[in-house]
N, C-alpha and C. Protein backbone atom coordinates (compact mmCIF):
# COMPACT_ATOMS: atom_id res chain seq x y z
N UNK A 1 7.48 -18.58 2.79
CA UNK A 1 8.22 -18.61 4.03
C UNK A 1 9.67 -18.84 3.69
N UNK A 2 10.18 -17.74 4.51
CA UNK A 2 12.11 -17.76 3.78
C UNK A 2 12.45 -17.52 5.11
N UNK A 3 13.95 -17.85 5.25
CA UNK A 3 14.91 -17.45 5.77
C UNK A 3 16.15 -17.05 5.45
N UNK A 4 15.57 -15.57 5.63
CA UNK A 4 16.46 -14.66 4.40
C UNK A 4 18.14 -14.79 4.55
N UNK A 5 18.31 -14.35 5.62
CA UNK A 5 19.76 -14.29 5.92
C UNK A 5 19.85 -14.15 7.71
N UNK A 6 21.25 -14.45 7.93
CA UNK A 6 21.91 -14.37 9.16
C UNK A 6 22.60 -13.44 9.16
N UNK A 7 22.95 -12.22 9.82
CA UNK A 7 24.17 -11.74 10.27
C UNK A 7 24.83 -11.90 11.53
N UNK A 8 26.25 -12.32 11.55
CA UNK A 8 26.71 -12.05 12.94
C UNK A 8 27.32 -10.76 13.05
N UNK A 9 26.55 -9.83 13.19
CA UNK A 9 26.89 -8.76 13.39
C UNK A 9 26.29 -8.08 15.00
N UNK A 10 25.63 -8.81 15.34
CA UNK A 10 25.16 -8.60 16.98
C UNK A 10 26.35 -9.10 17.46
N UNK A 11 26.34 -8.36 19.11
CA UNK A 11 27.68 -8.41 19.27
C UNK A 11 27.53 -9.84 20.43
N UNK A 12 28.01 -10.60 20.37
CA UNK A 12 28.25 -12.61 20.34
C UNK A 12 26.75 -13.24 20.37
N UNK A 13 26.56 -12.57 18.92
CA UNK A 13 25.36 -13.19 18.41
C UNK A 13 24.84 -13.13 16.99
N UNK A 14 23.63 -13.19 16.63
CA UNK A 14 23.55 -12.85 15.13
C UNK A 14 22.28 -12.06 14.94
N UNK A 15 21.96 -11.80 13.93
CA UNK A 15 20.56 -11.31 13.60
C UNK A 15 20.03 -12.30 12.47
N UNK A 16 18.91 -12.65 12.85
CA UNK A 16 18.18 -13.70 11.24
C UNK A 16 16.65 -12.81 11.07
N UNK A 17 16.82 -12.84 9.55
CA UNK A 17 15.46 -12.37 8.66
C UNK A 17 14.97 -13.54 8.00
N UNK A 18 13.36 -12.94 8.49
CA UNK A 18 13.21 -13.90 8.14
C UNK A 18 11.55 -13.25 6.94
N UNK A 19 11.42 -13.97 6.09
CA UNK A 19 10.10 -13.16 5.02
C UNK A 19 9.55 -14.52 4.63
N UNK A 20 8.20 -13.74 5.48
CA UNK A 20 6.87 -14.91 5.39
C UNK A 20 6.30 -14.18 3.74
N UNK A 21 5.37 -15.15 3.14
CA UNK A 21 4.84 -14.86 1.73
C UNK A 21 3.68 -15.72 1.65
N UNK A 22 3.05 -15.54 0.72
CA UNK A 22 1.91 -16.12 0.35
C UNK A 22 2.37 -16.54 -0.86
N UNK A 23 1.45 -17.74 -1.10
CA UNK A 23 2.45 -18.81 -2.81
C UNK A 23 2.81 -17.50 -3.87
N UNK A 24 1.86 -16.54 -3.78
CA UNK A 24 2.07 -15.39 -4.93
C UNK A 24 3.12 -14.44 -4.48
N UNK A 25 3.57 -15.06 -3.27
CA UNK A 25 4.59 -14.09 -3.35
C UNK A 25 4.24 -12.53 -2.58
N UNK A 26 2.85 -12.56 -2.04
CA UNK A 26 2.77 -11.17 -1.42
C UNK A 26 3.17 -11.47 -0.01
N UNK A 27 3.70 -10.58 0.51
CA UNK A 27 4.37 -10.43 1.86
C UNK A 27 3.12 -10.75 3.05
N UNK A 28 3.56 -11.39 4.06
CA UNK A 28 2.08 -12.21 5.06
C UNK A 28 2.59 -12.25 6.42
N UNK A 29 2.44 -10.70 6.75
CA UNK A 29 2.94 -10.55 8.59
C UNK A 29 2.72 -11.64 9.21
N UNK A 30 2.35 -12.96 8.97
CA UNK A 30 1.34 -13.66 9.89
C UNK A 30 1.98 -14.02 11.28
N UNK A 31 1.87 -14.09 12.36
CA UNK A 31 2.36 -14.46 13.98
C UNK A 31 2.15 -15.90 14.23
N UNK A 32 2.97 -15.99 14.94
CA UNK A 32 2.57 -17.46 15.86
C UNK A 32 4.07 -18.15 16.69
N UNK A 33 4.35 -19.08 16.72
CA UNK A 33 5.62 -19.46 17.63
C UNK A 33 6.69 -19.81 16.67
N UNK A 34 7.65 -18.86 16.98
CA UNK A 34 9.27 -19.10 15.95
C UNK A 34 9.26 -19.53 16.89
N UNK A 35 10.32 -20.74 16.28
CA UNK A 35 11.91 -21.24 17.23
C UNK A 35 12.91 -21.24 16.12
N UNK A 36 14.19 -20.99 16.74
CA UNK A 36 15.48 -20.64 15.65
C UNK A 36 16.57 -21.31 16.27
N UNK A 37 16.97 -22.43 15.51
CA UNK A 37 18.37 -22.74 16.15
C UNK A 37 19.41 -23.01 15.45
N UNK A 38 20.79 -22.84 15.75
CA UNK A 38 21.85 -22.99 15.05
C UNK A 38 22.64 -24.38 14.86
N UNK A 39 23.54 -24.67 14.46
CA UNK A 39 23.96 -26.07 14.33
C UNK A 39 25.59 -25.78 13.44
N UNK A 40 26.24 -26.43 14.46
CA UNK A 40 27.61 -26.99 13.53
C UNK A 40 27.55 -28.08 13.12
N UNK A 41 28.12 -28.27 11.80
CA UNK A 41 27.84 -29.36 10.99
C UNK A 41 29.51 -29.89 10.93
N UNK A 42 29.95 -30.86 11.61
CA UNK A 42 30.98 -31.68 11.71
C UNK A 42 31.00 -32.43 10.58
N UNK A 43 32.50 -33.15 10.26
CA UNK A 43 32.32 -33.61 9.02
C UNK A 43 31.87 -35.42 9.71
N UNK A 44 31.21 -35.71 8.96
CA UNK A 44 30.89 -37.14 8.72
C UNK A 44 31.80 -38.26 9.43
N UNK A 45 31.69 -39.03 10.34
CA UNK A 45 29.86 -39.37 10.43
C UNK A 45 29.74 -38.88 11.89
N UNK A 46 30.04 -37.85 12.33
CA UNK A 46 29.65 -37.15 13.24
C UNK A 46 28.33 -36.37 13.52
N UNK A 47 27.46 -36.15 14.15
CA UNK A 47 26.46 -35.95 14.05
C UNK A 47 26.39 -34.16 14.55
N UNK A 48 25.18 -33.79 14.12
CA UNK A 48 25.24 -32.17 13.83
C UNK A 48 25.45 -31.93 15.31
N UNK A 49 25.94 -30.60 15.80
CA UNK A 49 26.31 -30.31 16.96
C UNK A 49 25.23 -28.71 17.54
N UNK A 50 23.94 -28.70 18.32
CA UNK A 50 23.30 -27.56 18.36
C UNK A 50 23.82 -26.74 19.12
N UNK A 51 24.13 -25.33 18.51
CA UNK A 51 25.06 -24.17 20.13
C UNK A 51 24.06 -23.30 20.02
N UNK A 52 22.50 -23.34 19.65
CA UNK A 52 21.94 -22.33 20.42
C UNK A 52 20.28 -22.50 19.77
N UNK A 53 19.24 -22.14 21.14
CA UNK A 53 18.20 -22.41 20.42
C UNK A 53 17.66 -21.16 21.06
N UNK A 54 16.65 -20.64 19.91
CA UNK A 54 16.03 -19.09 20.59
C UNK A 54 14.43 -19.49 20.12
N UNK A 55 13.65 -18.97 21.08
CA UNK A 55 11.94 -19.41 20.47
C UNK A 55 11.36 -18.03 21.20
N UNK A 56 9.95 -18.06 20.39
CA UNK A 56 9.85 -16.15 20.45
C UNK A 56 7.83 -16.41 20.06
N UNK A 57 7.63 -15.47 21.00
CA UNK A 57 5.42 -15.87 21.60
C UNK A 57 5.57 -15.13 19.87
N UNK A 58 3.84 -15.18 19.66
CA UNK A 58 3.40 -14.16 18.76
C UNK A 58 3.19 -12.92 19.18
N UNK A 59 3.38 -12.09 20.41
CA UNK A 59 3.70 -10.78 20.84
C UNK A 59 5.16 -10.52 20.29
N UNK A 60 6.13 -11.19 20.81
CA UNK A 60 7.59 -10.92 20.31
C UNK A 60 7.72 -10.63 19.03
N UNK A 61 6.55 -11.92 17.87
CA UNK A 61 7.04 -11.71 16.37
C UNK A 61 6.10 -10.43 16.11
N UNK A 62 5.16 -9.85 16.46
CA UNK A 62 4.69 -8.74 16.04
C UNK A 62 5.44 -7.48 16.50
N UNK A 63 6.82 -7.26 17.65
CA UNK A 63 6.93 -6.56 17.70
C UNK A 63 8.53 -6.50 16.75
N UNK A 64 8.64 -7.33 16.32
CA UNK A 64 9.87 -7.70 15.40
C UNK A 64 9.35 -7.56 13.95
N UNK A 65 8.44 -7.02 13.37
CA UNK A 65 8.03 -7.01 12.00
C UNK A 65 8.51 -5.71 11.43
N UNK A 66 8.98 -5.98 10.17
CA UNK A 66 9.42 -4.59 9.75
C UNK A 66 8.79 -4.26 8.13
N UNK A 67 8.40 -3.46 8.28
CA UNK A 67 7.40 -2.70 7.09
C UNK A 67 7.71 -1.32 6.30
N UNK A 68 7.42 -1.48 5.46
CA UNK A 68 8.07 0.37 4.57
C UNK A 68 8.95 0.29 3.97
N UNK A 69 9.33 1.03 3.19
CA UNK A 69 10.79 0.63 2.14
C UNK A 69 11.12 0.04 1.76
N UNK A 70 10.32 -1.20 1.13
CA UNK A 70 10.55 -2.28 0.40
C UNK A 70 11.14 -3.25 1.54
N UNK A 71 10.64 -3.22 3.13
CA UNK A 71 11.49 -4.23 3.99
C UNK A 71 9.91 -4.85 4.40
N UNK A 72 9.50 -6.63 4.00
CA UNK A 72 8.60 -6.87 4.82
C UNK A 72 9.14 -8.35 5.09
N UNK A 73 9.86 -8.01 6.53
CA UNK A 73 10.26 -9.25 7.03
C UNK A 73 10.62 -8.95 8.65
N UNK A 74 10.48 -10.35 9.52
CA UNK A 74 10.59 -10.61 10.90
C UNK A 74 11.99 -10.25 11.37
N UNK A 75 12.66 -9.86 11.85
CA UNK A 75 13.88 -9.69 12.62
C UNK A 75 13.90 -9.54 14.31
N UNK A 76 15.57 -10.86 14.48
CA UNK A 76 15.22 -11.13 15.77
C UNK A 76 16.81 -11.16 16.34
N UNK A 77 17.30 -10.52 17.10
CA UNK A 77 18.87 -10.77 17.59
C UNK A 77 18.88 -12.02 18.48
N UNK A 78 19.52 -12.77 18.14
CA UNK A 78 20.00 -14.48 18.55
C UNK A 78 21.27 -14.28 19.03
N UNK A 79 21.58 -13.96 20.74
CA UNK A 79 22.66 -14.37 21.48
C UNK A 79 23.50 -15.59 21.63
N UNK A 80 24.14 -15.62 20.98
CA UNK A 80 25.25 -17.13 21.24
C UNK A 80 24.88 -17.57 22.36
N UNK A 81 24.17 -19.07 22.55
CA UNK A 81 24.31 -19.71 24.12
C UNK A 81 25.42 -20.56 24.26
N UNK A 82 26.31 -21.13 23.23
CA UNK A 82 27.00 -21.38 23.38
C UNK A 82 28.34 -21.38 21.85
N UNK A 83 29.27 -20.32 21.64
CA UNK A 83 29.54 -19.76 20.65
C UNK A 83 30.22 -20.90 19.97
N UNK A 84 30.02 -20.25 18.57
CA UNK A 84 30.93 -21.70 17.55
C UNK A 84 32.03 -21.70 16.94
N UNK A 85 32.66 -23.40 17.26
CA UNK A 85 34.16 -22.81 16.70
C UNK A 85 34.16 -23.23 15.40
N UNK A 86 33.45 -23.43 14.81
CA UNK A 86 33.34 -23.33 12.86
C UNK A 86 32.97 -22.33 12.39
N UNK A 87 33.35 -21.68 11.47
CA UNK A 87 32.80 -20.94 10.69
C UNK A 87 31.53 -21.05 9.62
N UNK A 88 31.35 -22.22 9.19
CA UNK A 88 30.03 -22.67 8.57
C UNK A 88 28.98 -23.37 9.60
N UNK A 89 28.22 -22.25 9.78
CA UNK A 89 26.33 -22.45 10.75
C UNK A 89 25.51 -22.86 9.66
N UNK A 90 24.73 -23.86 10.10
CA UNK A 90 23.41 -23.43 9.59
C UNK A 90 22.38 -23.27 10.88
N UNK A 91 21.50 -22.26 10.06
CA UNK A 91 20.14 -21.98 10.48
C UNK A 91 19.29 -22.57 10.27
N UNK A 92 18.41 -23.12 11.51
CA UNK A 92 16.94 -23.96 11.43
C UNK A 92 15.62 -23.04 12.03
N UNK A 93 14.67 -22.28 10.84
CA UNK A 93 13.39 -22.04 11.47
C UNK A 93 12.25 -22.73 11.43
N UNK A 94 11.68 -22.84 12.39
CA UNK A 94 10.59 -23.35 12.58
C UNK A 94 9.68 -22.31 13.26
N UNK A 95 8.15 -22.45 12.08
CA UNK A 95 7.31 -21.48 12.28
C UNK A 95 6.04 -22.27 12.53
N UNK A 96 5.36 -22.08 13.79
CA UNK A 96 3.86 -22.75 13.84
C UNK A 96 2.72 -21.41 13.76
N UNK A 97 2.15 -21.29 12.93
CA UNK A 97 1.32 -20.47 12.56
C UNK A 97 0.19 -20.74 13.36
N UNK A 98 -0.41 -19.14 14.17
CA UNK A 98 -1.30 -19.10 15.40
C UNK A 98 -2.82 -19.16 14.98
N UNK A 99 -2.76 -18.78 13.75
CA UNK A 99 -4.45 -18.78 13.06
C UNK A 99 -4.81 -19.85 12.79
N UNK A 100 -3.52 -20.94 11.43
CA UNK A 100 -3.89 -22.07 10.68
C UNK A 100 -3.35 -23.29 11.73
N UNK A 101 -1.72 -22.93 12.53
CA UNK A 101 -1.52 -24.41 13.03
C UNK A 101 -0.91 -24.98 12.47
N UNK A 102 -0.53 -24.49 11.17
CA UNK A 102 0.14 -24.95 10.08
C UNK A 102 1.97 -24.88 10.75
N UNK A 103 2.39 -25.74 10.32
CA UNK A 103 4.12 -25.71 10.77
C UNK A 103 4.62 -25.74 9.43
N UNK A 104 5.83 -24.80 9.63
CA UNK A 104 6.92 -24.52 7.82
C UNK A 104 8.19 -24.27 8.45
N UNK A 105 9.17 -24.96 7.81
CA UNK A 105 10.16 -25.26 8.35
C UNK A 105 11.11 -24.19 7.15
N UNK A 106 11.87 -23.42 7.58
CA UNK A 106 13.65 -23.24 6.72
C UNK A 106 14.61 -23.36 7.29
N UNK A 107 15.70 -23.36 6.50
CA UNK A 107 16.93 -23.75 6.82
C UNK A 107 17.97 -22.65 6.05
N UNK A 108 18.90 -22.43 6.29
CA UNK A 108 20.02 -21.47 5.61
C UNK A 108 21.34 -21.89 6.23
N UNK A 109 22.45 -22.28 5.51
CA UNK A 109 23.90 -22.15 5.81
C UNK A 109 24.57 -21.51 5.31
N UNK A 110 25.66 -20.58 6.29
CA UNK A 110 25.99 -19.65 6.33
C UNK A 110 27.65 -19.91 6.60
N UNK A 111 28.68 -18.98 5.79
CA UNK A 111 29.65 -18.89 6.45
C UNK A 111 29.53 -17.45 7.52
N UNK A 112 30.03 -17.59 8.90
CA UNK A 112 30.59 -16.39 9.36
C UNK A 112 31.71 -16.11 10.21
N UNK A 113 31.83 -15.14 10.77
CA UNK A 113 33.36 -14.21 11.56
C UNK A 113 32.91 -15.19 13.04
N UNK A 114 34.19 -15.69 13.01
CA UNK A 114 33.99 -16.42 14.44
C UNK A 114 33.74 -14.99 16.22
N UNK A 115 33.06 -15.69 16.61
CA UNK A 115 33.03 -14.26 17.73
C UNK A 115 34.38 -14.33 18.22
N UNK A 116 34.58 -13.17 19.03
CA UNK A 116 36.09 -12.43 19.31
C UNK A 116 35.91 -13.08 20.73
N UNK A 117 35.33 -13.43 21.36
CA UNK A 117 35.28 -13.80 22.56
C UNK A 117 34.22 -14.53 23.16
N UNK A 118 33.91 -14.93 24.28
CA UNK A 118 32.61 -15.60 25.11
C UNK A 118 32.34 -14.91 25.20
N UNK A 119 30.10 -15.62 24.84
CA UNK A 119 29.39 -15.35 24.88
C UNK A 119 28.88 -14.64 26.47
N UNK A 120 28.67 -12.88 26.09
CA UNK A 120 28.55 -12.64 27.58
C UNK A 120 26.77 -11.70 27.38
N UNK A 121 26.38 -11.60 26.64
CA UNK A 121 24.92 -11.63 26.53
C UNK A 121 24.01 -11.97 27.10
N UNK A 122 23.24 -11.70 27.39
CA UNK A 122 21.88 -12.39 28.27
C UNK A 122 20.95 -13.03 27.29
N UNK A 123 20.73 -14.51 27.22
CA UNK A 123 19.11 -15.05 26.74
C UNK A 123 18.11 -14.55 26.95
C-alpha cells in the first residue's frame, strides 16, 4: 500500500495515486473506504492545519482503478475545499479494506504550484 504521488494539476485541485500491493509486491485492486486528506504543516509549535478531506464508497474505488501498461493504481481528483497558502502539503491516506477490515495508513509530502485562484469546483 503506497501513495504514489500528488499532482496539482486538476484545475483548484490535485490528483493522488495511489498502488495497493501485496508484501511481494504484486499489484492488489482490492476496494473498500479511502479517505484522503491534505494538511499544512506550520512551523512549530503550531499545530497541523487540514484544507481538505475527500472519502470515496468501494463503487467509486473500482471505478477509479487503472490497469494495462504497466499502470496498476487507484486515481482520484481531490478539489481544494479550502485552498493552501503553503506550498509544502502533505497527503494522508487512509484505506479500510472491505473483505479483511484491515486499515493501512500513507502519507506523502509534497511541494506544489499554489492555485491561481479560489477554489470554485464542486465536492
Amino acid at each position: 500500500w503506497a501513495l504514489d504521488d500528488a499532482h496539482p494539476r486538476v484545475r483548484n485541485g490535485f490528483r493522488v495515486f495511489i498502488r495497493p500491493s501485496a508484501e511481494d509486491g504484486t499489484p492488489l485492486p482490492a476496494t473498500g473506504t479511502l479517505t484522503i486528506e491534505a494538511f499544512e504543516l506550520p512551523e512549530a509549535p503550531a499545530a497541523p492545519i487540514r484544507i481538505g478531506s475527500w472519502r470515496f464508497t468501494p463503487v467509486q474505488m473500482k471505478k477509479n482503478w487503472y490497469s494495462g501498461l504497466g499502470l496498476n493504481h487507484f486515481a482520484f481528483n481531490c478539489p481544494w475545499g479550502t485552498p493552501p497558502t503553503t506550498r509544502d502539503i502533505t497527503f494522508k491516506a487512509t484505506f479500510v479494506d472491505a473483505l479483511t477490515g484491515r486499515t493501512l495508513v500513507a502519507q506523502l509530502q509534497k511541494t506544489i504550484e499554489l492555485p491561481a485562484g479560489p477554489a470554485t469546483m464542486p465536492r
